[in-house]
N, C-alpha and C. Protein backbone atom coordinates (compact mmCIF):
# COMPACT_ATOMS: atom_id res chain seq x y z
N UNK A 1 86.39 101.29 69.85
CA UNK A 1 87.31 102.27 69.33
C UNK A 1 88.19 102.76 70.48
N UNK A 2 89.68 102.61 70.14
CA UNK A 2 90.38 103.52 71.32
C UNK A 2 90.82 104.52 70.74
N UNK A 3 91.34 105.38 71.84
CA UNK A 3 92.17 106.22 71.08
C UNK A 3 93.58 106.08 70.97
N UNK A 4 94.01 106.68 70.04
CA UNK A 4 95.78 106.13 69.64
C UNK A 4 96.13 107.39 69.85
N UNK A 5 97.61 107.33 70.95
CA UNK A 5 98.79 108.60 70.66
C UNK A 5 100.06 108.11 70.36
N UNK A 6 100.23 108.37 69.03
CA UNK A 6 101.84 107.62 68.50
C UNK A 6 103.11 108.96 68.69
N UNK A 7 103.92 107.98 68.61
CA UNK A 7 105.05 109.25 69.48
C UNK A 7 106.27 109.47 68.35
N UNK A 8 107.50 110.34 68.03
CA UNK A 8 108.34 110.01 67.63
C UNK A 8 108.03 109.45 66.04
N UNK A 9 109.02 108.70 66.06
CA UNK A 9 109.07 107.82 64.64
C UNK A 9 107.57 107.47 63.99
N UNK A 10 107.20 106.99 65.20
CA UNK A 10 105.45 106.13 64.74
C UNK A 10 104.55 107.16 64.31
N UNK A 11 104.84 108.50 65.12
CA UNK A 11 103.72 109.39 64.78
C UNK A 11 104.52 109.71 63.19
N UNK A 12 105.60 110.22 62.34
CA UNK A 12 106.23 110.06 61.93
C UNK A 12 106.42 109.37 60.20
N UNK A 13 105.82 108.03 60.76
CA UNK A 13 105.29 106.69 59.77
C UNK A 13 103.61 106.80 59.59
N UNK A 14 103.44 107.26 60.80
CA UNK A 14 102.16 107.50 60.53
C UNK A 14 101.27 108.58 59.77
N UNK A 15 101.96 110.02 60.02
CA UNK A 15 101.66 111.09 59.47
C UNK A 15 100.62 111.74 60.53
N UNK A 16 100.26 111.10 61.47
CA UNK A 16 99.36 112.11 62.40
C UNK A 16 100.32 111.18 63.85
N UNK A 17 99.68 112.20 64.73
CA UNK A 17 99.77 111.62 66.32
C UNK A 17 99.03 111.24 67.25
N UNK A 18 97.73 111.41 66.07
CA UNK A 18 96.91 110.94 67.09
C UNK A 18 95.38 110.58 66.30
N UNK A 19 94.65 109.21 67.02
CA UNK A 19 93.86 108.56 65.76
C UNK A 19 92.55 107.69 66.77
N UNK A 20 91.64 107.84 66.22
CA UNK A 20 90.61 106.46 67.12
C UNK A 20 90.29 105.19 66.35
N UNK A 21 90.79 104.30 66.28
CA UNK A 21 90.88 102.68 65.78
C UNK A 21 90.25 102.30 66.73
N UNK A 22 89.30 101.59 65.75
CA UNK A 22 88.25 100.29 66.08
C UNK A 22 89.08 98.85 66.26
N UNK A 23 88.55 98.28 67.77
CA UNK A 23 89.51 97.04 67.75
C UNK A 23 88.83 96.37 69.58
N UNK A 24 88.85 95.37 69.91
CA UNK A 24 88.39 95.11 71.14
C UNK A 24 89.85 94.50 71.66
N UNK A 25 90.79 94.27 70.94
CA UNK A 25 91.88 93.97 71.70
C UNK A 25 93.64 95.14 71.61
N UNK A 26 94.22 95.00 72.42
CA UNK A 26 95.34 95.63 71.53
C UNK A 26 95.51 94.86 70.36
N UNK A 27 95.77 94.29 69.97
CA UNK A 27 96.22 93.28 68.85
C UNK A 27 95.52 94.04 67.55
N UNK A 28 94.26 94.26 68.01
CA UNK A 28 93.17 94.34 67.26
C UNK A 28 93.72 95.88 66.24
N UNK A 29 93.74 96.77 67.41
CA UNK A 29 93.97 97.79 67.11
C UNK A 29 95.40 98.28 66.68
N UNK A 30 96.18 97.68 66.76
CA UNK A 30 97.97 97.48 66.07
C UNK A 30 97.55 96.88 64.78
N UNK A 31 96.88 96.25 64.43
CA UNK A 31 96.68 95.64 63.07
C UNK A 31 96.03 96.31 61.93
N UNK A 32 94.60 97.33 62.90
CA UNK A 32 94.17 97.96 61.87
C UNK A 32 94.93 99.32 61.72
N UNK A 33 95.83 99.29 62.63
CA UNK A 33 96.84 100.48 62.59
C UNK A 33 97.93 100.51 61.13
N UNK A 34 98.03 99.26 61.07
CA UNK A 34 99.18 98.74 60.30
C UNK A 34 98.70 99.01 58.79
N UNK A 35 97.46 98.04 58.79
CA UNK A 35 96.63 98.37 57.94
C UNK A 35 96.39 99.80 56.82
N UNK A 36 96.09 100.72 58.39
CA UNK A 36 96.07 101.73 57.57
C UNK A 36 97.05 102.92 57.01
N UNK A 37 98.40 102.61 58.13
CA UNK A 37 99.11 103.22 57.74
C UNK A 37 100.22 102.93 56.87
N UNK A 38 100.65 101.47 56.48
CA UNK A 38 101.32 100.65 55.94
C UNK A 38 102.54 100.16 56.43
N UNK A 39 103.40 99.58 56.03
CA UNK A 39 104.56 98.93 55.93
C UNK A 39 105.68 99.61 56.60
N UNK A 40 106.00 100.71 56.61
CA UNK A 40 106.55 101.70 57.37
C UNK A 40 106.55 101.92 58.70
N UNK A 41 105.03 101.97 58.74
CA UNK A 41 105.11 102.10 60.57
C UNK A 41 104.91 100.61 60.96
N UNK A 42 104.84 99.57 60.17
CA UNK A 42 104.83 97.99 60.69
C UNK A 42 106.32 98.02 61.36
N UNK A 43 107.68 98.86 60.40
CA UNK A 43 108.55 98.22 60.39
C UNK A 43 108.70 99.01 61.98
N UNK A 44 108.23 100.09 61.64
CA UNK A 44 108.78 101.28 63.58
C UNK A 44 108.05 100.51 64.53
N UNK A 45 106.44 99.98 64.35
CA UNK A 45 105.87 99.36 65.51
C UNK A 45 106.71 98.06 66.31
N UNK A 46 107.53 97.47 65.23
CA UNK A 46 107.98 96.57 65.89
C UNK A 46 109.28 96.74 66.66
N UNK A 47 110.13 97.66 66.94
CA UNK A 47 110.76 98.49 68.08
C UNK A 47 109.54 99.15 69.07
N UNK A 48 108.72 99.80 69.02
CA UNK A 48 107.93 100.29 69.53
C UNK A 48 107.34 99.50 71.34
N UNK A 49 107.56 100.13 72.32
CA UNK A 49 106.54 99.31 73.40
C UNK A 49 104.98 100.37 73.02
N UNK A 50 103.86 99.22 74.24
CA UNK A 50 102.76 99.98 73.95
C UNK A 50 102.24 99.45 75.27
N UNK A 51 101.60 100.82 75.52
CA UNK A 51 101.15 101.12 76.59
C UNK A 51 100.09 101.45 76.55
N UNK A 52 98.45 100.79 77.49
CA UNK A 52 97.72 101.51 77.69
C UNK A 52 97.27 102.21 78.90
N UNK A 53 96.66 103.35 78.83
CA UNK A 53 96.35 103.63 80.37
C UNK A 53 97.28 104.37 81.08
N UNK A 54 98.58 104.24 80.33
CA UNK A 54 99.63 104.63 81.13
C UNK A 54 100.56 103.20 81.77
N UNK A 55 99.97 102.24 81.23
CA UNK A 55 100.31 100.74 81.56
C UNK A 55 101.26 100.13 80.54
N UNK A 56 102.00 99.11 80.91
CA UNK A 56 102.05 98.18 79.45
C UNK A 56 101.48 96.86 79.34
N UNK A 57 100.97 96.52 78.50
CA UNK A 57 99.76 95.61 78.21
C UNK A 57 100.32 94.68 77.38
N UNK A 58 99.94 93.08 77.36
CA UNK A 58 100.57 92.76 76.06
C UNK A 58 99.24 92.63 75.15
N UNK A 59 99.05 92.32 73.77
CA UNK A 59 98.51 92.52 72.74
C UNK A 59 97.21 91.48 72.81
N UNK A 60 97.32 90.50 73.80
CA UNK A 60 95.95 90.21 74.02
C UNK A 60 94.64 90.97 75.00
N UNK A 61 95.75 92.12 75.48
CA UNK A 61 95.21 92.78 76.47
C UNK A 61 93.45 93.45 75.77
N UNK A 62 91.93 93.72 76.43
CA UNK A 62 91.16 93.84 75.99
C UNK A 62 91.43 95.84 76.02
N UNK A 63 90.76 96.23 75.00
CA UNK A 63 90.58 97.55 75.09
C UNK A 63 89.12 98.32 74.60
N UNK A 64 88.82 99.35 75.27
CA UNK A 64 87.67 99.91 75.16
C UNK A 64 87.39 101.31 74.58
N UNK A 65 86.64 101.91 74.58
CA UNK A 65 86.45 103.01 74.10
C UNK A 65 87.01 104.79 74.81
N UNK A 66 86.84 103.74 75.77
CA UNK A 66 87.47 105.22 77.08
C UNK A 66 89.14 104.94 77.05
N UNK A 67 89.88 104.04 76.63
CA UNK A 67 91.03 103.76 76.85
C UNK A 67 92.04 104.38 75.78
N UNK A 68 92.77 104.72 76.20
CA UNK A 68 94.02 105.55 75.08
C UNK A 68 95.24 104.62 75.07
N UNK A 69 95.59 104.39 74.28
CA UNK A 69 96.42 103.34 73.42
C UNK A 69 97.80 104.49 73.33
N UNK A 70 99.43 104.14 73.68
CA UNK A 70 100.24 105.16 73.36
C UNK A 70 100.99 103.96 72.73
N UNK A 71 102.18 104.54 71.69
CA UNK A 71 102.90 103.73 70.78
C UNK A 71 104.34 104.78 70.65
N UNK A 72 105.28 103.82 71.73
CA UNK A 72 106.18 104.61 72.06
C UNK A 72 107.50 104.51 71.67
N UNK A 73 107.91 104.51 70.72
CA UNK A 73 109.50 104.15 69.95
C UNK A 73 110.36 104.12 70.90
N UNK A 74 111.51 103.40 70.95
CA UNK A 74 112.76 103.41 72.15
C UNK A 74 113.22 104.83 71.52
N UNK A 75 113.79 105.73 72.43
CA UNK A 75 114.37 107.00 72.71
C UNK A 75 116.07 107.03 72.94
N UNK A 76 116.21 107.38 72.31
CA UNK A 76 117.94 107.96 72.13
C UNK A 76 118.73 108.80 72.01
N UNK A 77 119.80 109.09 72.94
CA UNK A 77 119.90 110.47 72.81
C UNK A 77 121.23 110.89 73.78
N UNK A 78 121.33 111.88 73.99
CA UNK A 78 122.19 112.62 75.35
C UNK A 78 123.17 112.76 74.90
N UNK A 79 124.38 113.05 75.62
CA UNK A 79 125.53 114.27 75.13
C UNK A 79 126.67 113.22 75.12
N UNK A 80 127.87 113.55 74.29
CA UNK A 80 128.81 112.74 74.25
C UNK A 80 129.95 113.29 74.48
């Protein structure tokens, strides 16, 4: 189980910001993410980078129980 902090949009699609999914890989845990939150946040995850640790990992990366999973939408913004 990691823990998940979704940010923005994802938290958003998701309806919370924060979640513990069972999964031994990232992969693992983006899927049962998807799973449970549906189609919506499939469509935001896939803009989304993801980071664990404070890292970015790609989706075969292994994850554990002590590890926090963040799901970070691209950011846009500033003055015109």
């Amino acid at each position: 189980m990691a823990r998940v902090r979704l940010f923005a949009s994802a938290r958003e699609a998701a309806g919370t910001g924060t979640d513990v999914i069972d999964g031994d890989t990232v992969a693992d845990v983006l899927d049962s993410a998807v799973d449970r939150y549906g189609d919506r946040f499939a469509e935001v995850l896939a803009t989304c980078r993801v980071w664990v640790n404070g890292d970015e990992l790609d989706r075969g990366a292994a994850i554990g129980p002590d590890d926090e999973l963040a799901v970070l939408p691209p950011v846009s913004g500033g003055a015109v």
